[in-house]
C-alpha atoms as a PDB file:
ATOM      1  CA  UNK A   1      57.375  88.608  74.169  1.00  0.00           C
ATOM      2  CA  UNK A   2      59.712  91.313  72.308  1.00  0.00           C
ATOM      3  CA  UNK A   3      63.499  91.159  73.356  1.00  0.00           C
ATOM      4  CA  UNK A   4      64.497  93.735  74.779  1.00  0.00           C
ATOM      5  CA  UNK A   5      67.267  96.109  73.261  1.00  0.00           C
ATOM      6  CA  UNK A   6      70.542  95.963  74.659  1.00  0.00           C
ATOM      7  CA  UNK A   7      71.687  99.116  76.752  1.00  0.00           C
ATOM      8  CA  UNK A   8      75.038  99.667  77.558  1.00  0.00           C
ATOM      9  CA  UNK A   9      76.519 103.189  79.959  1.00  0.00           C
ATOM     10  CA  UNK A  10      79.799 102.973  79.816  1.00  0.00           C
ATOM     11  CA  UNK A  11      81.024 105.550  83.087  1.00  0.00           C
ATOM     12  CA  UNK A  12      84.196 105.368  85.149  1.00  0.00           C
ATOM     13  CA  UNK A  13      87.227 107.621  86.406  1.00  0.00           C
ATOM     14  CA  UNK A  14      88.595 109.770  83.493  1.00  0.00           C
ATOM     15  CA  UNK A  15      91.411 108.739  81.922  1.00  0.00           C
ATOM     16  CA  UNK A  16      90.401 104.782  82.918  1.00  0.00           C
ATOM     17  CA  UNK A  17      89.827 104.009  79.013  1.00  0.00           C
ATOM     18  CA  UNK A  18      86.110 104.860  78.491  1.00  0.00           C
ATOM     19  CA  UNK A  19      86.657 106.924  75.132  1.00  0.00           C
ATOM     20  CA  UNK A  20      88.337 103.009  74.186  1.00  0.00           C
ATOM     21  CA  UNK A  21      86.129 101.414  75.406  1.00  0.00           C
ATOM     22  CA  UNK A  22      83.135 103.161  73.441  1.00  0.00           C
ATOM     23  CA  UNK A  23      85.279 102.782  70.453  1.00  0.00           C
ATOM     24  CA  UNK A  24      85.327  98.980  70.856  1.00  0.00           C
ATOM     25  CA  UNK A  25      81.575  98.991  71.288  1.00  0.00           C
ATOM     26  CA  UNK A  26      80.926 100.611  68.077  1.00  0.00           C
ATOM     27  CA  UNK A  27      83.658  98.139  66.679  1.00  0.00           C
ATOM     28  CA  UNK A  28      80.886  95.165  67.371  1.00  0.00           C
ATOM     29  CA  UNK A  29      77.705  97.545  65.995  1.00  0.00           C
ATOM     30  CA  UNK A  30      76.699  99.465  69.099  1.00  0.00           C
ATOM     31  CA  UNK A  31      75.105 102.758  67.977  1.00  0.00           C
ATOM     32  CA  UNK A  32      77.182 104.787  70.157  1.00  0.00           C
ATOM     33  CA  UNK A  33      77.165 108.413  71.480  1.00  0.00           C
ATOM     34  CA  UNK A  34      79.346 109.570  74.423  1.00  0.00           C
ATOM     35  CA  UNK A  35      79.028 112.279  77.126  1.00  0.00           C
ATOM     36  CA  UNK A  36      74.709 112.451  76.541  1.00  0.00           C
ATOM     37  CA  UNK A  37      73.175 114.808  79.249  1.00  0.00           C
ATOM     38  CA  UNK A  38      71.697 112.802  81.717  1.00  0.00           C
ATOM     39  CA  UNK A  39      68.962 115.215  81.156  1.00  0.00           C
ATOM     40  CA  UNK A  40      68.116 114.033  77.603  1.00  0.00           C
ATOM     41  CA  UNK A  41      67.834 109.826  78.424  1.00  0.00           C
ATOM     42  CA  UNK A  42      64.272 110.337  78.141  1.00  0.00           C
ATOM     43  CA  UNK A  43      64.192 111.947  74.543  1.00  0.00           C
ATOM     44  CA  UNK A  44      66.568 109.548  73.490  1.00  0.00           C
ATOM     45  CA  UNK A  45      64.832 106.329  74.695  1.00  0.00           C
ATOM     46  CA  UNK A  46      62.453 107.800  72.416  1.00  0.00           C
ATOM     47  CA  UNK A  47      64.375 108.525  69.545  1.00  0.00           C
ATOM     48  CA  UNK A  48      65.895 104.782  70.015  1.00  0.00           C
ATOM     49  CA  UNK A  49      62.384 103.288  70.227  1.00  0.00           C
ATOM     50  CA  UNK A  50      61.623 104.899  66.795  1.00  0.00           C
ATOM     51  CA  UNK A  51      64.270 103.387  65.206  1.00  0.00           C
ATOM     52  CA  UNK A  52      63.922  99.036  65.156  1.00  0.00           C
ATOM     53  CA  UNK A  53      67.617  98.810  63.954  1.00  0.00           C
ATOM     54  CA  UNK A  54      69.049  99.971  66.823  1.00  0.00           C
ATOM     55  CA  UNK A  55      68.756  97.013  68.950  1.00  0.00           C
ATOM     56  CA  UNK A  56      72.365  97.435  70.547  1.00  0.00           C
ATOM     57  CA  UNK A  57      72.961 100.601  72.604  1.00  0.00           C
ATOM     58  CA  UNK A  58      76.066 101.978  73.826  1.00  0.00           C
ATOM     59  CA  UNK A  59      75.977 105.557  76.104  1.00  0.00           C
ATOM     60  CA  UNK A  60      79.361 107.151  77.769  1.00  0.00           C
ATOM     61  CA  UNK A  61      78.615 108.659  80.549  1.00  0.00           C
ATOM     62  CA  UNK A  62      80.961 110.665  83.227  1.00  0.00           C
ATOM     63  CA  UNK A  63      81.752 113.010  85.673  1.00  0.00           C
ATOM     64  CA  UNK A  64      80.953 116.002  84.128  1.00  0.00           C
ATOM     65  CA  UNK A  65      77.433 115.090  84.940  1.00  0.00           C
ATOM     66  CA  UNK A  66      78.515 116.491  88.524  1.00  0.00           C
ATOM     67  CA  UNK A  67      75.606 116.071  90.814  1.00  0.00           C
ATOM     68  CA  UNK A  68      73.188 114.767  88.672  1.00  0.00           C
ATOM     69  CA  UNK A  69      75.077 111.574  88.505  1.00  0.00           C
ATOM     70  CA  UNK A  70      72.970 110.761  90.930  1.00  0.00           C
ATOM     71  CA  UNK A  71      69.760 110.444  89.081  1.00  0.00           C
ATOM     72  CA  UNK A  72      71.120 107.565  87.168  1.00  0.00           C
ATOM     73  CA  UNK A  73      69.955 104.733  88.698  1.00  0.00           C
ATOM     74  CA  UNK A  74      66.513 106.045  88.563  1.00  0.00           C
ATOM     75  CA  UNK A  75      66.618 106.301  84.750  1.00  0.00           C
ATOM     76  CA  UNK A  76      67.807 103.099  84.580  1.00  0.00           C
ATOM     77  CA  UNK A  77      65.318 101.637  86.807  1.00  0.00           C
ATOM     78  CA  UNK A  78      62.870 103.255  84.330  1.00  0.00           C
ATOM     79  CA  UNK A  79      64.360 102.386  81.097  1.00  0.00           C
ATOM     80  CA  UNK A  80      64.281  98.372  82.151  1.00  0.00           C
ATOM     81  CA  UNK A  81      60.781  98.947  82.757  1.00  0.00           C
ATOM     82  CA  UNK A  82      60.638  99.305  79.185  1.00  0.00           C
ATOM     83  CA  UNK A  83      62.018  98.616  76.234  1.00  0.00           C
ATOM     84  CA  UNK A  84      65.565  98.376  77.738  1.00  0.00           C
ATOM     85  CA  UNK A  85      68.088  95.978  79.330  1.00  0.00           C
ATOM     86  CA  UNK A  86      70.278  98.062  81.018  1.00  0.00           C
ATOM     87  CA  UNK A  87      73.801  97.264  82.189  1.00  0.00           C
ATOM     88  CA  UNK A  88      77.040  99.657  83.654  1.00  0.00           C
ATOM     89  CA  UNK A  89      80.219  98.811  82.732  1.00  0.00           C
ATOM     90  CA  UNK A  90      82.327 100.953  85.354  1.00  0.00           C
ATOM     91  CA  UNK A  91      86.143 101.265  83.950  1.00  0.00           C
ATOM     92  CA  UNK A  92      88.519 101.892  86.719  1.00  0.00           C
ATOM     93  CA  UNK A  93      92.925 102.862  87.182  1.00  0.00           C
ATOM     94  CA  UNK A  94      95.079 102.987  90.288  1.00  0.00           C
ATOM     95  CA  UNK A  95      95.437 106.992  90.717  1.00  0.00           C
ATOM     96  CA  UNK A  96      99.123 106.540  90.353  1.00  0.00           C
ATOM     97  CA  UNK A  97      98.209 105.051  86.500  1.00  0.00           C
ATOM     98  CA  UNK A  98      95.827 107.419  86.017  1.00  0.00           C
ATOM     99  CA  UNK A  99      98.179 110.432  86.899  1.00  0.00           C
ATOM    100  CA  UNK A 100     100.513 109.046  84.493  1.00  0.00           C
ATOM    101  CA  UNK A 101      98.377 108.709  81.809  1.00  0.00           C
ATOM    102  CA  UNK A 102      97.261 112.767  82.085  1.00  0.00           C
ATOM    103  CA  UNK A 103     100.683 113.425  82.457  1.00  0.00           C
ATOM    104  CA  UNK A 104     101.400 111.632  78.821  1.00  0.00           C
ATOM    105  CA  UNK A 105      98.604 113.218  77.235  1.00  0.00           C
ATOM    106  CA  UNK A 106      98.339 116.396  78.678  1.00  0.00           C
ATOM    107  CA  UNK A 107      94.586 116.509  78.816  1.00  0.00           C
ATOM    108  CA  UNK A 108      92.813 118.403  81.593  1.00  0.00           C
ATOM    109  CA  UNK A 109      91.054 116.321  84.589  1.00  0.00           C
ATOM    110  CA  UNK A 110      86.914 117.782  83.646  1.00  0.00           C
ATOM    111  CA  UNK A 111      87.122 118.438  87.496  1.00  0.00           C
ATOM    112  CA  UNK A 112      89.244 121.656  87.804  1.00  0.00           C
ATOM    113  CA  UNK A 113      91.565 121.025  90.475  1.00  0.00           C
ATOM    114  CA  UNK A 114      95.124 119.582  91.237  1.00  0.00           C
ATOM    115  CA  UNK A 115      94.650 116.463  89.748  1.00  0.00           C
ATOM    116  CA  UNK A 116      95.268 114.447  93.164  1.00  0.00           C
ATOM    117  CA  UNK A 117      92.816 116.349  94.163  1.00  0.00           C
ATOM    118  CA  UNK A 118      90.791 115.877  91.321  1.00  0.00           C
ATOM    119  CA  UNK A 119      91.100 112.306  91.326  1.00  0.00           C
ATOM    120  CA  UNK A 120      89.854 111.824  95.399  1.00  0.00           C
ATOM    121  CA  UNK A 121      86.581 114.349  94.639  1.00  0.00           C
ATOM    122  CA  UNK A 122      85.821 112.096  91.188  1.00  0.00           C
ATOM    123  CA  UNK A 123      85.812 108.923  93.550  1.00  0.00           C
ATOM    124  CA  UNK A 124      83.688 110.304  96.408  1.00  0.00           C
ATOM    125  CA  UNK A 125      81.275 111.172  93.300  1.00  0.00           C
ATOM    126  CA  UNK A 126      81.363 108.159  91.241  1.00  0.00           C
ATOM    127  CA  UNK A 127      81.390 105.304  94.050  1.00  0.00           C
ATOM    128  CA  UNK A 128      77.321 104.826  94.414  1.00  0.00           C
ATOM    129  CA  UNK A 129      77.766 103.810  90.702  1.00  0.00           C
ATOM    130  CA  UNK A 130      80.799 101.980  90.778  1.00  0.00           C
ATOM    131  CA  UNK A 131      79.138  99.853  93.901  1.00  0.00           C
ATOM    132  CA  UNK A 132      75.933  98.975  91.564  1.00  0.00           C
ATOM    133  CA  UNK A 133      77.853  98.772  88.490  1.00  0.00           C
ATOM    134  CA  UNK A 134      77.143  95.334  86.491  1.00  0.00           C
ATOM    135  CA  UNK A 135      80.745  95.109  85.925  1.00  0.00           C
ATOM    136  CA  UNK A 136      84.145  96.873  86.861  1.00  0.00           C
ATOM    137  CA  UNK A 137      87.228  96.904  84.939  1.00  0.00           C
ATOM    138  CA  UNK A 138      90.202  97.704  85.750  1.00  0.00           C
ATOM    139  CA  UNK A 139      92.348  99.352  82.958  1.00  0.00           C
ATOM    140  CA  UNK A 140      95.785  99.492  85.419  1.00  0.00           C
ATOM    141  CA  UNK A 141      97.450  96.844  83.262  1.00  0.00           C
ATOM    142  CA  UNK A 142      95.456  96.288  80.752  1.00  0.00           C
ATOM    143  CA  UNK A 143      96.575  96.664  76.705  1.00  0.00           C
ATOM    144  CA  UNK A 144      93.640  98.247  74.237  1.00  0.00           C
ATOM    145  CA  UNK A 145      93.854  94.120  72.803  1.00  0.00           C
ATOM    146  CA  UNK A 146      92.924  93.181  76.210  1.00  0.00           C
ATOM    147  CA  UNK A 147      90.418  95.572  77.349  1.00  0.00           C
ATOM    148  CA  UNK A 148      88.547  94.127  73.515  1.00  0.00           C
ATOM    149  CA  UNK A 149      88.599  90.435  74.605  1.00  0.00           C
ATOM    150  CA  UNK A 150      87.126  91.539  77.923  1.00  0.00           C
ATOM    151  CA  UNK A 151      84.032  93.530  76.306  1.00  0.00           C
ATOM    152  CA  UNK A 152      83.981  90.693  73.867  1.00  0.00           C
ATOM    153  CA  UNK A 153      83.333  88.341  76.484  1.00  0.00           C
ATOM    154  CA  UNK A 154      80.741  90.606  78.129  1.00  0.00           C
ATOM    155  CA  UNK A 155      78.428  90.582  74.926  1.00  0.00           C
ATOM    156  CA  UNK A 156      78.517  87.028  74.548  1.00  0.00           C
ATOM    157  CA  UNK A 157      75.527  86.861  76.874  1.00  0.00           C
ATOM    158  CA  UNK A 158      73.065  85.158  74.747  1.00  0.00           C
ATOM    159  CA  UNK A 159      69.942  85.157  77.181  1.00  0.00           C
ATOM    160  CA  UNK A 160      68.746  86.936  80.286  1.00  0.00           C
ATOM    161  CA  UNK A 161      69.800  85.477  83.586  1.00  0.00           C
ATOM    162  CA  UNK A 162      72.804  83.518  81.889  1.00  0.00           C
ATOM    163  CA  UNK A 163      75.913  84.383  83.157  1.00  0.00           C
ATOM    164  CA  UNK A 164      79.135  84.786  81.362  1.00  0.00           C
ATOM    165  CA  UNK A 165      82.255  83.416  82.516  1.00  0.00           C
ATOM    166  CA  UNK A 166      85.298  84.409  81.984  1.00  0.00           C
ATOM    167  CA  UNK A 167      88.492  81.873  82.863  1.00  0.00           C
ATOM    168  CA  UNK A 168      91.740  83.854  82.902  1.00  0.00           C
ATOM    169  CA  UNK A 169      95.818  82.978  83.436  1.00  0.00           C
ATOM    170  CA  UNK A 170      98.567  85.184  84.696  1.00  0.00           C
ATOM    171  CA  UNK A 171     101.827  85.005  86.404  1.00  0.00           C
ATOM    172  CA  UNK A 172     102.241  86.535  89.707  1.00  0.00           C
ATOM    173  CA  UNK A 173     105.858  87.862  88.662  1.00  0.00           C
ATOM    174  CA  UNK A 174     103.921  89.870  86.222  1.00  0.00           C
ATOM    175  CA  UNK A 175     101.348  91.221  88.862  1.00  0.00           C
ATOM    176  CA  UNK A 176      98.266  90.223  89.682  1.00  0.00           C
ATOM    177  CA  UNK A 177      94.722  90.406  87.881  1.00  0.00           C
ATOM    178  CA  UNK A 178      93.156  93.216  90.048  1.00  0.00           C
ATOM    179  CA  UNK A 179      90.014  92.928  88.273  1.00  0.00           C
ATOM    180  CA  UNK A 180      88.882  89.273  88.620  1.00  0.00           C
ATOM    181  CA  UNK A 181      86.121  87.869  91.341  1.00  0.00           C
ATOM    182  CA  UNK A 182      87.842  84.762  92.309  1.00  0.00           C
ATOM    183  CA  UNK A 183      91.593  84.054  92.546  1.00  0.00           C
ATOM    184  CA  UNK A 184      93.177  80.505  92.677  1.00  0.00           C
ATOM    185  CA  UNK A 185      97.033  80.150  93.182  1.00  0.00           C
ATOM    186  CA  UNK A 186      98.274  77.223  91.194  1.00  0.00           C
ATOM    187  CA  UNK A 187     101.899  77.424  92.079  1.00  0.00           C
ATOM    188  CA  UNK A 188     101.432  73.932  94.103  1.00  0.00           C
ATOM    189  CA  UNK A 189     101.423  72.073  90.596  1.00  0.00           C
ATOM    190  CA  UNK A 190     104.028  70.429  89.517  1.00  0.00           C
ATOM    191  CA  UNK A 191     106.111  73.047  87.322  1.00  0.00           C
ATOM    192  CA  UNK A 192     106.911  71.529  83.080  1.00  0.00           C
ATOM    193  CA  UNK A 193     109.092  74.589  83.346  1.00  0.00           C
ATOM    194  CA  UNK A 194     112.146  72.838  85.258  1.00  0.00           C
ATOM    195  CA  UNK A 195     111.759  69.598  82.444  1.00  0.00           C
ATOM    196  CA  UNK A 196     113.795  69.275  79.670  1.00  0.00           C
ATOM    197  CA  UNK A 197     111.880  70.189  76.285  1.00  0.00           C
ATOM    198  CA  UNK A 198     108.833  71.844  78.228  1.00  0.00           C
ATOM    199  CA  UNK A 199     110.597  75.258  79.088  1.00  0.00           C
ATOM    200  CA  UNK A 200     109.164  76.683  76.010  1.00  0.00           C
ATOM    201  CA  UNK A 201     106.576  75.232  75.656  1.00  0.00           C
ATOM    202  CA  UNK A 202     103.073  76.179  77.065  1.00  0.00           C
ATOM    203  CA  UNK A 203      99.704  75.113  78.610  1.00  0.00           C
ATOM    204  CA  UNK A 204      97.782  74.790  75.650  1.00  0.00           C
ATOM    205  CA  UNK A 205     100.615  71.919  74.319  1.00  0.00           C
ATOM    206  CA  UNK A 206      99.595  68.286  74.895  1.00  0.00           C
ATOM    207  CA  UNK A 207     103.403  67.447  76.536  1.00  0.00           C
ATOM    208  CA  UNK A 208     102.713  70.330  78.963  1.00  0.00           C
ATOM    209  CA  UNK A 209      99.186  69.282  79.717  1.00  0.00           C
ATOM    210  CA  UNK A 210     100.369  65.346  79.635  1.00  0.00           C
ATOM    211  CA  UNK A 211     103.257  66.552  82.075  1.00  0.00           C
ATOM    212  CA  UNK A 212     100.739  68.320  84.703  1.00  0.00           C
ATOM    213  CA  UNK A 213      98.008  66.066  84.461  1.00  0.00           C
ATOM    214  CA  UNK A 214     100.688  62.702  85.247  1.00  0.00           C
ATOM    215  CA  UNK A 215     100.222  63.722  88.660  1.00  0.00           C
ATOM    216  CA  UNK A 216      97.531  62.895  90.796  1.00  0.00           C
ATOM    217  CA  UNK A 217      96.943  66.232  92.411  1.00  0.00           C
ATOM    218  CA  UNK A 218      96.104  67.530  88.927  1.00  0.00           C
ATOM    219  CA  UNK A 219      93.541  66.113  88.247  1.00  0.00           C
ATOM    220  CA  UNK A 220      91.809  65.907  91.914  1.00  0.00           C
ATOM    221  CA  UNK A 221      91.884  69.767  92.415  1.00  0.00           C
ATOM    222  CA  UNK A 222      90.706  69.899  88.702  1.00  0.00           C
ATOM    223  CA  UNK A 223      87.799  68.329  89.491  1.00  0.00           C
ATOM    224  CA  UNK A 224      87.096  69.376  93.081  1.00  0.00           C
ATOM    225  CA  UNK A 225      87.497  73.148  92.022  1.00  0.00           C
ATOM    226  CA  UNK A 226      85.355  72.733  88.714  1.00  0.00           C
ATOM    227  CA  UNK A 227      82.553  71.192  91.218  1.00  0.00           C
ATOM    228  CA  UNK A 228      83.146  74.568  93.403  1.00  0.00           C
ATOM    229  CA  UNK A 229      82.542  76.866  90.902  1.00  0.00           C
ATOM    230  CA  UNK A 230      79.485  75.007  89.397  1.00  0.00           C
ATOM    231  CA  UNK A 231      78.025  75.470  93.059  1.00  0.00           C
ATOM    232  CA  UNK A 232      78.758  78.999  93.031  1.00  0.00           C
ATOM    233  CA  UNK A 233      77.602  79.941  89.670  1.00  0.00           C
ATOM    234  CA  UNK A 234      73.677  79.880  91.106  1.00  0.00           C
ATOM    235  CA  UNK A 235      74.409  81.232  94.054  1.00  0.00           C
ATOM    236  CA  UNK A 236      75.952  84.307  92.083  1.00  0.00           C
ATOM    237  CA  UNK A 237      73.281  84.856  89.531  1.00  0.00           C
ATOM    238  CA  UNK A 238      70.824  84.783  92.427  1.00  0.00           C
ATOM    239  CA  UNK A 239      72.800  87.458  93.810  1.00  0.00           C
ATOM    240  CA  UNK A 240      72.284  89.368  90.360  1.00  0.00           C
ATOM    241  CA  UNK A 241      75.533  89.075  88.924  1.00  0.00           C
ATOM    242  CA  UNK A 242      75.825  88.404  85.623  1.00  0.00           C
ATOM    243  CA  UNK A 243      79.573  88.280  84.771  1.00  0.00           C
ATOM    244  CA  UNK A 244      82.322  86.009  86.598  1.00  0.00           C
ATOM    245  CA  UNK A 245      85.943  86.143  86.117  1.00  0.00           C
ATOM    246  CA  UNK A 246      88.104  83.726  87.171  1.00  0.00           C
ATOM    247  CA  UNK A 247      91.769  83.575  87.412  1.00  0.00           C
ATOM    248  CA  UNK A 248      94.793  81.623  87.827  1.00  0.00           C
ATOM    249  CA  UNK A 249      97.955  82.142  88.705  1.00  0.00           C
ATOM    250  CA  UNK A 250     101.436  80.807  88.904  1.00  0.00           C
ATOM    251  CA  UNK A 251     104.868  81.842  88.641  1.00  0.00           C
ATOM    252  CA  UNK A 252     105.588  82.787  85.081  1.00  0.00           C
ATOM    253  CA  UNK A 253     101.938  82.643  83.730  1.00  0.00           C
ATOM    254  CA  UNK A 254     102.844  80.155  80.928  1.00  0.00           C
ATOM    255  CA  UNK A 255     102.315  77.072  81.685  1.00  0.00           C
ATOM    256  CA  UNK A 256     100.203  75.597  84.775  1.00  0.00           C
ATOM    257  CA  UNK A 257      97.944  78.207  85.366  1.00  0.00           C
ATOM    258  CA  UNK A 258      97.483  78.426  81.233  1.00  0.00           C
ATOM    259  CA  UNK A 259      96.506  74.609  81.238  1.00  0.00           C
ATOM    260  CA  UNK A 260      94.139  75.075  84.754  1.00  0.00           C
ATOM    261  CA  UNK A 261      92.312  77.827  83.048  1.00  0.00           C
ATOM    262  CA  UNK A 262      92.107  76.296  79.704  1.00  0.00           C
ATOM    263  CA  UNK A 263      91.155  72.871  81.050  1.00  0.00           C
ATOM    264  CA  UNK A 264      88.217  74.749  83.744  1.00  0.00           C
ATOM    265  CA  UNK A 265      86.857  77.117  80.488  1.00  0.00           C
ATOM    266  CA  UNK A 266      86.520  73.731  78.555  1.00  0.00           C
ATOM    267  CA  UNK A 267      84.466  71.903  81.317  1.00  0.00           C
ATOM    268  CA  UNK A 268      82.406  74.703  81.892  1.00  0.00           C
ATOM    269  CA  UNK A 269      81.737  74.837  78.097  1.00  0.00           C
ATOM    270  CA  UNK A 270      80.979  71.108  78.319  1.00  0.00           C
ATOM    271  CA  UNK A 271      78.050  71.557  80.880  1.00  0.00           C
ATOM    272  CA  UNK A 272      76.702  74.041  78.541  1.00  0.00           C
ATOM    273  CA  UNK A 273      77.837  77.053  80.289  1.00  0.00           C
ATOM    274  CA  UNK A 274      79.194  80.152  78.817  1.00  0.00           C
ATOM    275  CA  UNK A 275      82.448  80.834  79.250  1.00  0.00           C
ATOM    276  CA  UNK A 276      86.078  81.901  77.292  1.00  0.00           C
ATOM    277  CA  UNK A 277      89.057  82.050  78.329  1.00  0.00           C
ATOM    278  CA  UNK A 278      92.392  84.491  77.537  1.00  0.00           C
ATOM    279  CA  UNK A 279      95.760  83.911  79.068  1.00  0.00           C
ATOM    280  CA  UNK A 280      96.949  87.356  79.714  1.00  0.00           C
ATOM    281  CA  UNK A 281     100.875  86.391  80.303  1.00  0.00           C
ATOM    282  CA  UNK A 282     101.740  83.895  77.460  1.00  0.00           C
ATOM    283  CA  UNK A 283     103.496  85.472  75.346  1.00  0.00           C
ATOM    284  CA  UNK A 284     105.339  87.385  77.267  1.00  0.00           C
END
């Protein structure tokens, strides 16, 4: 049977990074073209079909659509009939970042009214595809570097029906990760950052991990949370998801929640699973 070609639409709220993140698709060979009428998907399947290099597909698509945003899930119910795998990245901002960032660059919200305003009428418009999107990302905190190792992670799918997971470590002092499915506070470890020679040190170094894992806790959450999540993982892909993130958290983001997520993405790996892992807060 033919593989399918890989189709992504990149939508979201304006301003949330979906010019970047189009870039960054071209970046790993996407054939890219941004803002295509809804009204010419057909045609362009076509033109696609013609063409056996273009096996990777990325579309930007937005709210200047207006209402015929709402045929979209229809075309893509049509184009995986075909010769398409379709998937929706959705890239989402807290309206407070997302006022800022027209305020920096002076652009024009494509909805013409007081950008509050604007905002609240782009979210009553986009949320049917931000519910069935495949994946949301939130671009509140997130550096261009970081919004790449996310998409990277995303198109490390290698076959349909696998999931990609993606093991994450922050530090609550440095806010939250908004954007991830499953959230495990790790601030009950044993902290390396009160011993002598481990301050400046970090998760990934053996003394750290040696430090952490002397203690019996360590290890029996280790293993009691890795069997959780390889429960879940089925139960999820059933569901139709096909991307996971999961985080952890403690106080400074260097240390124990760096050596929980680097220890979890390396048992996962181990039972043949795909995941990666990026520690957001570690060299802060």
């Amino acid at each position: 049977m033919e593989q399918k070609r890989k189709l992504f639409i990149i939508t979201g709220m304006s301003g949330a990074g979906k010019s970047q993140a189009l870039k960054i698709f071209g970046d790993f060979g996407f054939y890219c073209v941004d803002n295509l009428p809804l009204a010419l998907f057909k045609q362009f399947a076509s033109y696609v079909k013609a063409r056996p290099e273009l096996q990777n597909v990325a579309l930007g698509v937005d709210v200047r659509e207006g209402e015929r945003l709402k045929e979209l899930p229809a075309l893509l119910k049509k184009l995986t009939k075909g010769d398409f795998s379709p998937k929706v990245i959705f890239l989402d901002a807290a309206d407070e970042c997302l006022i800022r960032r027209f305020s920096e660059t002076k652009h024009k919200h494509p909805i013409h009214k007081k950008l509050a305003a604007a905002i609240a009428h782009e979210h009553e418009l986009l949320k049917p595809i931000k519910v069935a999107a495949d994946k949301v990302i939130d671009t509140t905190d997130l550096k261009l570097g970081e919004l790449k190792e996310k998409i990277s992670a995303l198109l490390e799918l290698k076959k349909e029906g696998e999931m990609q997971i993606s093991v994450v470590s922050f530090g609550f002092k440095n806010g939250i990760m908004k954007e991830a499915d499953i959230v495990m506070d790790v601030r009950f470890l044993p902290n390396p950052y009160y011993v002598r020679g481990l301050k400046t040190k970090t998760g990934l170094d053996k003394a750290v991990q040696a430090y952490i894992l002397s203690f019996k806790e360590t290890q029996e959450f280790a293993d009691r949370f890795a069997e959780l999540v390889k429960y879940l993982i089925p139960k999820y892909i059933k569901e139709g998801k096909s991307y996971l993130t999961i985080a952890f958290g403690c106080t400074g983001g260097k240390h124990r929640s760096v050596f929980m997520a680097h220890e979890l993405a390396e048992t996962l790996r181990a039972q043949g699973l795909s995941a990666s892992e990026f520690h957001r807060d570690i060299g802060l």
